[in-house]
Every structure is written in C-alpha cells, then in structure tokens.
PDB file of N, CA and C in Angstrom:
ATOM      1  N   UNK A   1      -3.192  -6.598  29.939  1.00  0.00           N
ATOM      2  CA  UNK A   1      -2.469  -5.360  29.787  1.00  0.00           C
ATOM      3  C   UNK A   1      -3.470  -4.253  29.467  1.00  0.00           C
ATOM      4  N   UNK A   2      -3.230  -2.914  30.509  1.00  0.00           N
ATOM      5  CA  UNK A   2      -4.305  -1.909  29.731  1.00  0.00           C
ATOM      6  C   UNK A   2      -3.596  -0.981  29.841  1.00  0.00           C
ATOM      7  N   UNK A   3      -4.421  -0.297  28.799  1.00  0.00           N
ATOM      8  CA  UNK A   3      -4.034   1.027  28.176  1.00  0.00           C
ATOM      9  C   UNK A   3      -4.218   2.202  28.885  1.00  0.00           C
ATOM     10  N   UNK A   4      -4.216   2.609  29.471  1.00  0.00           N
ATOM     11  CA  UNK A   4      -5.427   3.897  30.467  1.00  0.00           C
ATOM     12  C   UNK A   4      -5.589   5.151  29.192  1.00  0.00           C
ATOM     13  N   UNK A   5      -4.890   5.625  27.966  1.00  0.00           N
ATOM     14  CA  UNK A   5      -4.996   6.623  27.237  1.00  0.00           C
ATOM     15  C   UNK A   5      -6.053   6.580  25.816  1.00  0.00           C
ATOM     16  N   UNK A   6      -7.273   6.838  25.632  1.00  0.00           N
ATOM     17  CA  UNK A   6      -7.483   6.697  24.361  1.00  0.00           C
ATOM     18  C   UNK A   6      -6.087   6.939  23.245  1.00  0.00           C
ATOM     19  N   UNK A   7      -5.381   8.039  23.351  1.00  0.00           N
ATOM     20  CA  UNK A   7      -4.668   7.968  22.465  1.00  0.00           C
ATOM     21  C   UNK A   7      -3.531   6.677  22.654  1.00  0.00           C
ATOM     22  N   UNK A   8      -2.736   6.137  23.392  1.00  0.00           N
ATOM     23  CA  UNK A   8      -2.631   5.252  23.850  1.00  0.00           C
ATOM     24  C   UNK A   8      -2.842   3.656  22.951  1.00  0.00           C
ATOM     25  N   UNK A   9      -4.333   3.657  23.417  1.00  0.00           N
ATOM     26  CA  UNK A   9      -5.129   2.387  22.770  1.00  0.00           C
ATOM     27  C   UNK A   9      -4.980   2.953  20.684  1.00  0.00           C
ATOM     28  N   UNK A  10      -5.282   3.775  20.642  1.00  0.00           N
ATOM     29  CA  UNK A  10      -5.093   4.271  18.975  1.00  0.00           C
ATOM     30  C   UNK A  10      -4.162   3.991  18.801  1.00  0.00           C
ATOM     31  N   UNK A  11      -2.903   4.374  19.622  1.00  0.00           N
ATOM     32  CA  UNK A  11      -1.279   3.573  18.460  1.00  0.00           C
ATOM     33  C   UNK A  11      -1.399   2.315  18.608  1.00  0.00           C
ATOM     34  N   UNK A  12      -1.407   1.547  19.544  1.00  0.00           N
ATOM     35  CA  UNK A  12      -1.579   0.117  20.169  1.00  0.00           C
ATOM     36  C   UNK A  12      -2.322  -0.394  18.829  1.00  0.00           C
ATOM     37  N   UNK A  13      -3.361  -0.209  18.614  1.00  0.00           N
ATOM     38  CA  UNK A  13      -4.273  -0.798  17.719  1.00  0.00           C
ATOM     39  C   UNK A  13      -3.490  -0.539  16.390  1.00  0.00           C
ATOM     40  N   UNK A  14      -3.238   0.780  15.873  1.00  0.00           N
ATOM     41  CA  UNK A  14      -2.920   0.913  14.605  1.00  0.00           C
ATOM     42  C   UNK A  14      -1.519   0.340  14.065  1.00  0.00           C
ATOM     43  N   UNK A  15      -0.476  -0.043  15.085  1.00  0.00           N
ATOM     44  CA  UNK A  15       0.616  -0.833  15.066  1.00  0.00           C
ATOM     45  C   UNK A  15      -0.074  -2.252  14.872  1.00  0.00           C
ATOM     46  N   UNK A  16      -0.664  -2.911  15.738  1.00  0.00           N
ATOM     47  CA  UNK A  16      -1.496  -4.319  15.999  1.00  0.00           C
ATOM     48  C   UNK A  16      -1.871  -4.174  14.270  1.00  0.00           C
ATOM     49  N   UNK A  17      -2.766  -3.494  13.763  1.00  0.00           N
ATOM     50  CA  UNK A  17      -3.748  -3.858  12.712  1.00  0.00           C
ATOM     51  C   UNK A  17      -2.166  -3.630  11.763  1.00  0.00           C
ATOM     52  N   UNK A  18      -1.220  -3.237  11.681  1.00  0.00           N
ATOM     53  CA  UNK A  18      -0.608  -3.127  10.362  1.00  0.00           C
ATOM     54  C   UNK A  18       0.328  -4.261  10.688  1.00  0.00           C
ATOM     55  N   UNK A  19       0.893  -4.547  11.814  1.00  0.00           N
ATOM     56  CA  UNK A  19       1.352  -6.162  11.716  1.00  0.00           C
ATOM     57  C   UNK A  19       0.334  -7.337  11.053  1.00  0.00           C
ATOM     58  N   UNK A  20      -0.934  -7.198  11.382  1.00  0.00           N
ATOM     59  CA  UNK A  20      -1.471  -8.730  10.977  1.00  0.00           C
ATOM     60  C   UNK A  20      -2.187  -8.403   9.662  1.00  0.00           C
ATOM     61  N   UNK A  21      -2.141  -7.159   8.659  1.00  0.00           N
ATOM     62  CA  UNK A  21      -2.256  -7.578   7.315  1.00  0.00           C
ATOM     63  C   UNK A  21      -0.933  -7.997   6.829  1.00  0.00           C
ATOM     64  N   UNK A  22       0.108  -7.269   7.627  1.00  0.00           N
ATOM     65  CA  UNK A  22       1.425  -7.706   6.604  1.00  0.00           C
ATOM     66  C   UNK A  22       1.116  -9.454   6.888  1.00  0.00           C
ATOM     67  N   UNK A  23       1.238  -9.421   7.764  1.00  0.00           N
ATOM     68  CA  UNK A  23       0.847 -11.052   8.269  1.00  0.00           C
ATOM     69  C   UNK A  23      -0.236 -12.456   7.757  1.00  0.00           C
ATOM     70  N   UNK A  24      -0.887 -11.459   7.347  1.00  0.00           N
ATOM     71  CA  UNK A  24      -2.435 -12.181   6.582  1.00  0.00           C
ATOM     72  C   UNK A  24      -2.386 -12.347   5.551  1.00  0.00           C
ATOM     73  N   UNK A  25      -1.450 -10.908   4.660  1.00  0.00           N
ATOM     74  CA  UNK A  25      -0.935 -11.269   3.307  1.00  0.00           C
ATOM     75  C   UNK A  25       0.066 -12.042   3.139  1.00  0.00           C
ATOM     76  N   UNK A  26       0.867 -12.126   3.943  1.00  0.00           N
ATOM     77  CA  UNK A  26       2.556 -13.489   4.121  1.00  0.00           C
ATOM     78  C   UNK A  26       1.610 -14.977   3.886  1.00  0.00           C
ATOM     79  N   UNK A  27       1.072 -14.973   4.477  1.00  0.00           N
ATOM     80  CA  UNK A  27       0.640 -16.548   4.915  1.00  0.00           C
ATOM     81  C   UNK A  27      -0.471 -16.353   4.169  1.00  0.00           C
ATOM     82  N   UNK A  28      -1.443 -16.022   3.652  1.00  0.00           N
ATOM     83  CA  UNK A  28      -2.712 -15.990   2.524  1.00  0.00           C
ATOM     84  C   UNK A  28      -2.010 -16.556   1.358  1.00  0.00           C
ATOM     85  N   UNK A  29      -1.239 -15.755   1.154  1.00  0.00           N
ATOM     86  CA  UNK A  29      -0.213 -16.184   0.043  1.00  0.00           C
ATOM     87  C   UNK A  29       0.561 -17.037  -0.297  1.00  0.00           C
ATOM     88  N   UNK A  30       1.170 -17.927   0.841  1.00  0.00           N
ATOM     89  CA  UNK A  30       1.840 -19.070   0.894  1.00  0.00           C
ATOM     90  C   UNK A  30       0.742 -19.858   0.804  1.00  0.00           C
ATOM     91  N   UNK A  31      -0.111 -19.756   1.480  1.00  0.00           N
ATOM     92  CA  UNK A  31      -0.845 -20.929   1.514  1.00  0.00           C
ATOM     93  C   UNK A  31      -1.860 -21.409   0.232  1.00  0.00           C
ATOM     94  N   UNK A  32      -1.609 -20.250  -0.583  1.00  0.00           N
ATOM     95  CA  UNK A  32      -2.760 -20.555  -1.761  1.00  0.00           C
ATOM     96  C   UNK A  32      -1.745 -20.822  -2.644  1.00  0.00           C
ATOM     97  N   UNK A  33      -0.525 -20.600  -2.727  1.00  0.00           N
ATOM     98  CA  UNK A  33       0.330 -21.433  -3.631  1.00  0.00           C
ATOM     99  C   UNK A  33       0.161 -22.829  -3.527  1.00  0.00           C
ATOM    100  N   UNK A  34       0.319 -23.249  -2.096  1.00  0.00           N
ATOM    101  CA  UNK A  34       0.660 -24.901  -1.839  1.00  0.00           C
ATOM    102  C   UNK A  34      -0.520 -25.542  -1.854  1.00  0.00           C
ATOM    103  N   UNK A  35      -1.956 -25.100  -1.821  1.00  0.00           N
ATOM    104  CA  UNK A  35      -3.334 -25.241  -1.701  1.00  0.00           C
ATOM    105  C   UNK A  35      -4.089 -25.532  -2.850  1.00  0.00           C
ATOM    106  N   UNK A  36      -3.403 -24.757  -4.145  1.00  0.00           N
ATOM    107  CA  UNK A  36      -3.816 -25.079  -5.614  1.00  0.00           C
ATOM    108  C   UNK A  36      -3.383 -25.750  -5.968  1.00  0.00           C
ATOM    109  N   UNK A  37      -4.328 -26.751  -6.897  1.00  0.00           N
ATOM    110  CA  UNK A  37      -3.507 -28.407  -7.534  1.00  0.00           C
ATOM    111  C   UNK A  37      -2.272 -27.152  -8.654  1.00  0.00           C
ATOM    112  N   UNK A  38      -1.162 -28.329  -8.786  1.00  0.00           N
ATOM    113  CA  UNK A  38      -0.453 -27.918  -9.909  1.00  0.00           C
ATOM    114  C   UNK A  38      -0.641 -28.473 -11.393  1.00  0.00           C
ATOM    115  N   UNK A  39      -1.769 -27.621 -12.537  1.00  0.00           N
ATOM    116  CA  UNK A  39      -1.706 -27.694 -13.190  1.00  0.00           C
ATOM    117  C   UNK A  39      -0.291 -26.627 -14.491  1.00  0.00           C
ATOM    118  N   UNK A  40      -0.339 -26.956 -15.557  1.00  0.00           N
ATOM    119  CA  UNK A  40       0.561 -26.524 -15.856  1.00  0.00           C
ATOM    120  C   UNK A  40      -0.191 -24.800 -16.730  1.00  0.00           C
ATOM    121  N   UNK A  41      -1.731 -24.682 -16.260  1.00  0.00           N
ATOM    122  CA  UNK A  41      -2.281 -23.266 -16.687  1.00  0.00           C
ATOM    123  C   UNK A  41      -1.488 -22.698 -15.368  1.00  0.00           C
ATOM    124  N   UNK A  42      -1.588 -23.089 -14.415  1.00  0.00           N
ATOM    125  CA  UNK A  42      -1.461 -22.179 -13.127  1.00  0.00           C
ATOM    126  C   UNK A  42      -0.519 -21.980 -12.685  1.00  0.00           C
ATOM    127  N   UNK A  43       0.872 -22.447 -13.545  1.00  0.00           N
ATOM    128  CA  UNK A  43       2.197 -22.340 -13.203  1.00  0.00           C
ATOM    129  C   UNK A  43       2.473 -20.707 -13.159  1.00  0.00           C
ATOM    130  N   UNK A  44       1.660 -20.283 -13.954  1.00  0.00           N
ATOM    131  CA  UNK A  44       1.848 -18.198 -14.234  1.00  0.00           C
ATOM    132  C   UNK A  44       1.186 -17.576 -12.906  1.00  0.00           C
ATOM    133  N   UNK A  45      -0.021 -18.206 -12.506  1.00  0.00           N
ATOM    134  CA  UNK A  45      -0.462 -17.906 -11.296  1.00  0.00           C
ATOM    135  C   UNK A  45       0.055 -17.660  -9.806  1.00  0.00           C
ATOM    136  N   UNK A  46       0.901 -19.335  -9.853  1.00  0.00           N
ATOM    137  CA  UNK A  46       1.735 -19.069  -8.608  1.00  0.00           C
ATOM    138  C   UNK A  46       2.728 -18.729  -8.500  1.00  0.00           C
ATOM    139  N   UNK A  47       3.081 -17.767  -9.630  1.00  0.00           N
ATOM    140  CA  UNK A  47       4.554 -17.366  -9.981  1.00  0.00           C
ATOM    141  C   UNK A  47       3.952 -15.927  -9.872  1.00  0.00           C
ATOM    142  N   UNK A  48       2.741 -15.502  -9.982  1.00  0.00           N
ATOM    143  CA  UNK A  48       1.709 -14.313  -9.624  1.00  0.00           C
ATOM    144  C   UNK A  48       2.081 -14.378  -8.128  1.00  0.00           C
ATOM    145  N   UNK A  49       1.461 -14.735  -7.527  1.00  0.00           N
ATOM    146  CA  UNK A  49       1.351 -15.210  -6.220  1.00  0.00           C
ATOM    147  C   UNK A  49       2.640 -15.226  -5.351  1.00  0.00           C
ATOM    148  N   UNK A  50       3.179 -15.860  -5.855  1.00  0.00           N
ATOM    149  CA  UNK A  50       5.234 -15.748  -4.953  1.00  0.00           C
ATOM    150  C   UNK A  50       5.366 -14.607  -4.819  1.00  0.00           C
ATOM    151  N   UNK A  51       4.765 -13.839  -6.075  1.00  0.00           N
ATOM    152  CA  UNK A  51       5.411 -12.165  -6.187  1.00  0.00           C
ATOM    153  C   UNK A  51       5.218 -11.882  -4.445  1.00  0.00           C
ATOM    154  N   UNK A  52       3.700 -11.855  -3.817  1.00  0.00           N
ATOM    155  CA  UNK A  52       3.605 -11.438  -2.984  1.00  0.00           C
ATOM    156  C   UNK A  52       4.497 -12.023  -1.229  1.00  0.00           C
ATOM    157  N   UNK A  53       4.371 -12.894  -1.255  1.00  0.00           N
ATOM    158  CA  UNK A  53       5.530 -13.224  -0.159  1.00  0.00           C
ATOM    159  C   UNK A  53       6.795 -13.037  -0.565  1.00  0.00           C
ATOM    160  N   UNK A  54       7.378 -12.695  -1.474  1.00  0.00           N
ATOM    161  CA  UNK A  54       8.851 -12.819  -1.530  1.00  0.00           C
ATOM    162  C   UNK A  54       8.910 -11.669  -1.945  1.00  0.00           C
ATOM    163  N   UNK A  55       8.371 -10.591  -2.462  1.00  0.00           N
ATOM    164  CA  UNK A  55       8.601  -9.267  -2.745  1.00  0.00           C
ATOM    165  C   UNK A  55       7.961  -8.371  -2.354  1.00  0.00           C
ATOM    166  N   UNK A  56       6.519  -8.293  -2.394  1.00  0.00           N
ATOM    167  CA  UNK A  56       5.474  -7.421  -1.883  1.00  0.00           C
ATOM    168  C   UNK A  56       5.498  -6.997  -0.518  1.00  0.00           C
ATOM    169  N   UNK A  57       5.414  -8.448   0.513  1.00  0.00           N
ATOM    170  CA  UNK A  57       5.536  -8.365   1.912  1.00  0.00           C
ATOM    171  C   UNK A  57       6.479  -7.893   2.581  1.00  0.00           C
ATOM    172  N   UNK A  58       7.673  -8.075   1.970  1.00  0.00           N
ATOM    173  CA  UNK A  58       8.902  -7.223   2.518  1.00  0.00           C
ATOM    174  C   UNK A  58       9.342  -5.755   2.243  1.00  0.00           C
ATOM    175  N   UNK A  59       8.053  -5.380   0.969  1.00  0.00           N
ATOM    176  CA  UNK A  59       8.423  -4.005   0.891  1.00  0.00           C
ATOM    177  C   UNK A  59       7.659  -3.174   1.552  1.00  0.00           C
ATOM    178  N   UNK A  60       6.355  -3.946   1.994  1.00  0.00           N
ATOM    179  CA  UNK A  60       5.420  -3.306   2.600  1.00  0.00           C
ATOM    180  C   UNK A  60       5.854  -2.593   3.710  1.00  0.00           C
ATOM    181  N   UNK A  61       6.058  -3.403   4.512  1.00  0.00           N
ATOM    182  CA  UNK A  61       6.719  -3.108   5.873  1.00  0.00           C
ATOM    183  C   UNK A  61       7.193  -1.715   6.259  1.00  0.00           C
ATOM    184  N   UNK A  62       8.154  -1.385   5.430  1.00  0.00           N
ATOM    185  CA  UNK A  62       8.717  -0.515   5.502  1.00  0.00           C
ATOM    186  C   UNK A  62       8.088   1.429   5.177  1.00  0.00           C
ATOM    187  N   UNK A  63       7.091   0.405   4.257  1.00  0.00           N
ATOM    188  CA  UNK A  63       5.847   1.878   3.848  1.00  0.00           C
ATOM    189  C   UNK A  63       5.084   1.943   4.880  1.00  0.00           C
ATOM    190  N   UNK A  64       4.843   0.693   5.493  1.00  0.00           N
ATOM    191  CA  UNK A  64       3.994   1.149   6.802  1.00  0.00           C
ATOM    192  C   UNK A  64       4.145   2.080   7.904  1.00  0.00           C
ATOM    193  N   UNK A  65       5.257   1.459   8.413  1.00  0.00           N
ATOM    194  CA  UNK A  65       6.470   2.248   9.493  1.00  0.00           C
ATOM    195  C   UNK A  65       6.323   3.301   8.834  1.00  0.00           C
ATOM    196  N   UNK A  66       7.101   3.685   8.257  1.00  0.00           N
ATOM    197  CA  UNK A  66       7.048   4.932   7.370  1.00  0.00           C
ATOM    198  C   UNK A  66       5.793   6.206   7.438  1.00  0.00           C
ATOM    199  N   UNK A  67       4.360   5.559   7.189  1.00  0.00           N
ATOM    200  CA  UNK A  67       3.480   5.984   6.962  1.00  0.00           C
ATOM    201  C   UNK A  67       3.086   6.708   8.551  1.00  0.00           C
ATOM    202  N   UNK A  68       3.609   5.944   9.987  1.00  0.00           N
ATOM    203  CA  UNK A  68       2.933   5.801  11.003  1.00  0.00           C
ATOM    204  C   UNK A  68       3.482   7.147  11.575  1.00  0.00           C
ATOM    205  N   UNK A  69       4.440   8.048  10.327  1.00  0.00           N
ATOM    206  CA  UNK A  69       5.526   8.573  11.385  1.00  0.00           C
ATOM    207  C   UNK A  69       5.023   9.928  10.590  1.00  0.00           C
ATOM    208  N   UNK A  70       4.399  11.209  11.488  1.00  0.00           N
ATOM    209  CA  UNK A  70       3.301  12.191  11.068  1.00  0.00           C
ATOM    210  C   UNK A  70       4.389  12.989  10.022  1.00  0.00           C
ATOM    211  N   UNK A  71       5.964  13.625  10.141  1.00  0.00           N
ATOM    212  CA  UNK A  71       6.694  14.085   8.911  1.00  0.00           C
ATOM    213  C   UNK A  71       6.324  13.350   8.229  1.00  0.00           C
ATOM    214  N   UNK A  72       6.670  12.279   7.585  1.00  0.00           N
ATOM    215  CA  UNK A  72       6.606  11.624   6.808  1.00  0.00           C
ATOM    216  C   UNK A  72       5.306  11.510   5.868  1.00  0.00           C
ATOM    217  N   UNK A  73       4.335  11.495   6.372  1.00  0.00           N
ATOM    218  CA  UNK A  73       2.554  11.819   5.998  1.00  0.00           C
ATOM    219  C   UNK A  73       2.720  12.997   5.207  1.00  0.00           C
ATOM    220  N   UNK A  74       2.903  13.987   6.379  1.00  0.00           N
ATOM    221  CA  UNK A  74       2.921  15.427   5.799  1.00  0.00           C
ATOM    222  C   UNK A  74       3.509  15.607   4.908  1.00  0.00           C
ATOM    223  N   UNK A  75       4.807  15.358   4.267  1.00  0.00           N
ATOM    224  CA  UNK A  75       5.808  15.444   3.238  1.00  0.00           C
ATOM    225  C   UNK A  75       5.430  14.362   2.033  1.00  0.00           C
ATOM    226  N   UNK A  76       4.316  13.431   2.219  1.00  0.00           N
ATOM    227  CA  UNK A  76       3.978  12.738   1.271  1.00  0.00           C
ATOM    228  C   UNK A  76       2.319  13.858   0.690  1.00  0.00           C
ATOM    229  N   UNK A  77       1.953  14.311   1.902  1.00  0.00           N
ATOM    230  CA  UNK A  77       0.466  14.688   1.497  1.00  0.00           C
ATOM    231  C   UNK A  77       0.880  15.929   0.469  1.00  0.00           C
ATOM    232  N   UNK A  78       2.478  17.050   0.900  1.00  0.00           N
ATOM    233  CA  UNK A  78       2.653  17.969   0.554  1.00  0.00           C
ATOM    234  C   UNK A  78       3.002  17.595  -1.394  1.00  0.00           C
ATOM    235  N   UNK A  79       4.077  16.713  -1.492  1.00  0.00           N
ATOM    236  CA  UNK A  79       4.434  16.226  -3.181  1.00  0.00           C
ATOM    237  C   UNK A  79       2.668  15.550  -3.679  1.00  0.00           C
ATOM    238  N   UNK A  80       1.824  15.293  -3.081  1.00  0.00           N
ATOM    239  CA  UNK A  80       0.101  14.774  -4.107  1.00  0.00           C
ATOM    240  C   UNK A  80      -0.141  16.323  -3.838  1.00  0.00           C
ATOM    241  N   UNK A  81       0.008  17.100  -3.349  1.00  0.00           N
ATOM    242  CA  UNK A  81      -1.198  18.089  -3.958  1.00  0.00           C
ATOM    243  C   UNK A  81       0.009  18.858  -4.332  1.00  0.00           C
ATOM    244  N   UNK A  82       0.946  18.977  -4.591  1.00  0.00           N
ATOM    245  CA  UNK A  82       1.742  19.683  -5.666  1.00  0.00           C
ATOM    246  C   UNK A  82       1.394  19.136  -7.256  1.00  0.00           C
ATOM    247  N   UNK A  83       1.316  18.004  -6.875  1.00  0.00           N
ATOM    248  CA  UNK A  83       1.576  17.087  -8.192  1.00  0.00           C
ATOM    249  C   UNK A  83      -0.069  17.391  -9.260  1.00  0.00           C
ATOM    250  N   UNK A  84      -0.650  17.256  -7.924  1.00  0.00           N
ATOM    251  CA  UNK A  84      -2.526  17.603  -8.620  1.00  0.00           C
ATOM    252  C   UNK A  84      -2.666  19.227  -8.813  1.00  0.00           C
ATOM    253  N   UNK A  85      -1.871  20.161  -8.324  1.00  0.00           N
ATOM    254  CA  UNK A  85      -1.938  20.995  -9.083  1.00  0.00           C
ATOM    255  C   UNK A  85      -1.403  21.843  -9.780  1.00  0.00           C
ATOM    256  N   UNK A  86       0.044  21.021 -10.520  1.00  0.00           N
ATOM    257  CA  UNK A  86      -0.084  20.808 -11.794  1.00  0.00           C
ATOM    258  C   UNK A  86      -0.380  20.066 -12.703  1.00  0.00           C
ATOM    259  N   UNK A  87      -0.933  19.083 -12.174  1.00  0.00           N
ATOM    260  CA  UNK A  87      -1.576  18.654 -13.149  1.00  0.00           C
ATOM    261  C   UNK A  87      -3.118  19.211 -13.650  1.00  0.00           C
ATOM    262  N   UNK A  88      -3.375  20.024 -12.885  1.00  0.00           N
ATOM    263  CA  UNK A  88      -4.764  20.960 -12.974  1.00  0.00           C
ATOM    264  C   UNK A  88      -4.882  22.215 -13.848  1.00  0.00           C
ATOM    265  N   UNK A  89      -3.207  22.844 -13.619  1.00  0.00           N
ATOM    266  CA  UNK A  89      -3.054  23.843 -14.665  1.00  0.00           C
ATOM    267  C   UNK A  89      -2.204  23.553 -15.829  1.00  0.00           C
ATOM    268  N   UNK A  90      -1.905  22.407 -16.101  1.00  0.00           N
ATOM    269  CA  UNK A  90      -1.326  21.559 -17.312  1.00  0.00           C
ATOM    270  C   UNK A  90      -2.528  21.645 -17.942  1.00  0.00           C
ATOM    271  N   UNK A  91      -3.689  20.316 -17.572  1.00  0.00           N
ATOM    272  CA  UNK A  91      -4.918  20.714 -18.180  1.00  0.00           C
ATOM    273  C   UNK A  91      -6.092  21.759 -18.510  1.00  0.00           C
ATOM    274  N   UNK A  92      -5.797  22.956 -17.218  1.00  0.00           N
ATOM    275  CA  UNK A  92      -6.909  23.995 -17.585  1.00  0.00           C
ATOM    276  C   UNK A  92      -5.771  24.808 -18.602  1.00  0.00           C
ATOM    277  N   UNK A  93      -4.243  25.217 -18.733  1.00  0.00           N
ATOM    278  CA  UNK A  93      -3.795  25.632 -19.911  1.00  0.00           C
ATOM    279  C   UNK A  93      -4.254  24.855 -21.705  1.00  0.00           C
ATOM    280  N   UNK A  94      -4.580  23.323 -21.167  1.00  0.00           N
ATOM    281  CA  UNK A  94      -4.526  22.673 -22.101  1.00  0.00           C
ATOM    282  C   UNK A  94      -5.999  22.778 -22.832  1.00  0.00           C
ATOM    283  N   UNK A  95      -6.981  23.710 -21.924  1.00  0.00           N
ATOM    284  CA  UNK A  95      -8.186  23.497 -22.202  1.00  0.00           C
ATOM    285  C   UNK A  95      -7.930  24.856 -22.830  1.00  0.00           C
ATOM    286  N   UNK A  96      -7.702  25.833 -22.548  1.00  0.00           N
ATOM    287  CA  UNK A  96      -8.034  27.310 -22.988  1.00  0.00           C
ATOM    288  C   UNK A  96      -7.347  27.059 -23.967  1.00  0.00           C
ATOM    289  N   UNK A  97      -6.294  26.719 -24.281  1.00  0.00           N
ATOM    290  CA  UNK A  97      -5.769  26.784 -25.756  1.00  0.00           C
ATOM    291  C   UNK A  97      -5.928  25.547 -26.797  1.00  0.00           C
ATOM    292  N   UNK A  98      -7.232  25.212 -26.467  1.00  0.00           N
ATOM    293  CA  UNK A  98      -8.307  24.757 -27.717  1.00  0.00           C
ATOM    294  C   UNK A  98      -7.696  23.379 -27.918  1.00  0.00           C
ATOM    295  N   UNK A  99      -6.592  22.496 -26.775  1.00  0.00           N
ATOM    296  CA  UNK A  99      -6.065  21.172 -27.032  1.00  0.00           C
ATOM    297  C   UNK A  99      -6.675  20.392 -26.689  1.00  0.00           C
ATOM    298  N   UNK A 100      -7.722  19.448 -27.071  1.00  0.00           N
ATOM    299  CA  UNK A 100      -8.026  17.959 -26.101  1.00  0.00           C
ATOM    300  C   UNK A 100      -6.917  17.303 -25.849  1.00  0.00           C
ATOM    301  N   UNK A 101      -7.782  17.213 -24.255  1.00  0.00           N
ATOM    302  CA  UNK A 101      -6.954  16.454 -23.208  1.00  0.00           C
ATOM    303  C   UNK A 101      -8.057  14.518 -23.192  1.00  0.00           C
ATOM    304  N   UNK A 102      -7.419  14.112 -23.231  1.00  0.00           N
ATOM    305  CA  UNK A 102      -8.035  12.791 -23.062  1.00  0.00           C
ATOM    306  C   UNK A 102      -7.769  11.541 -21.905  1.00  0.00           C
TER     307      UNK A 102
END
C-alpha cells in the first residue's frame, strides 16, 4: 500500500505509532504481571501494574484521538498558557509584595 502524500504518510504513521504504544503498554503489562514469581512483597506491585491494563489503557485511547484532532490541541494549548499566566502574575504580585513564594 502507498501513500503518494508526505502529508498523507504523517497521519498514516502518527495513527500507526499511537495504536502500538496503547498496544505495547496493554500487553507489557499483562505480561509482567503473569511473568513475576508470586511472592507475597509483590502482591502491591501487580495490583500497581493491573492499574495499567484495566484502567490506564482504556483511558488513554481516548486522549489520543482526542489529541490528533487540531481544535482540540488548540483549546488545550489555549487553558496551559492561560493557566501559566496566572500563575506568573500570582507570583510576580507575590514577589513585589515582600511574600515568599516557595
């Protein structure tokens, strides 16, 4: 199958690469549960570990998609630099009026 568009081959790929981490993290994760002896230190571990196939991986997904779609970017990039600057004149108020900020 070919692409004839650089831009084209760029979504192709950037869809491709965000399926096989969700993918790499699903199955990385299963498999190092069933892969570690069961001692009873590591019972907290693979109860660490489940987190990610049974909760992580399925929320991912959806931030990805999400992410791929340019509103969506833009309206995330627009709330971080709102957010950084107030938090810039929170602290430069906090500096002129003689408060440490820590």
């Amino acid at each position: 199958m070919r692409i004839p568009s650089a831009t084209g081959r760029k979504k192709a790929f950037s869809t491709c690469s965000s399926h096989l981490t969700v993918v790499i993290l699903f199955y990385w994760s299963i498999s190092t549960v069933y892969v570690l002896p069961h001692h009873d230190t590591q019972i907290s571990l693979n109860k660490l570990i489940s987190v990610f196939y049974t909760i992580l991986t399925p929320l991912v997904n959806p931030l990805i998609y999400s992410l791929r779609n340019k509103e969506m970017v833009k309206t995330i990039k627009e709330i971080v630099v709102s957010k950084a600057s107030r938090f810039t004149e929170v602290s430069s108020s906090a500096m002129s009026s003689g408060v440490e900020t820590s």
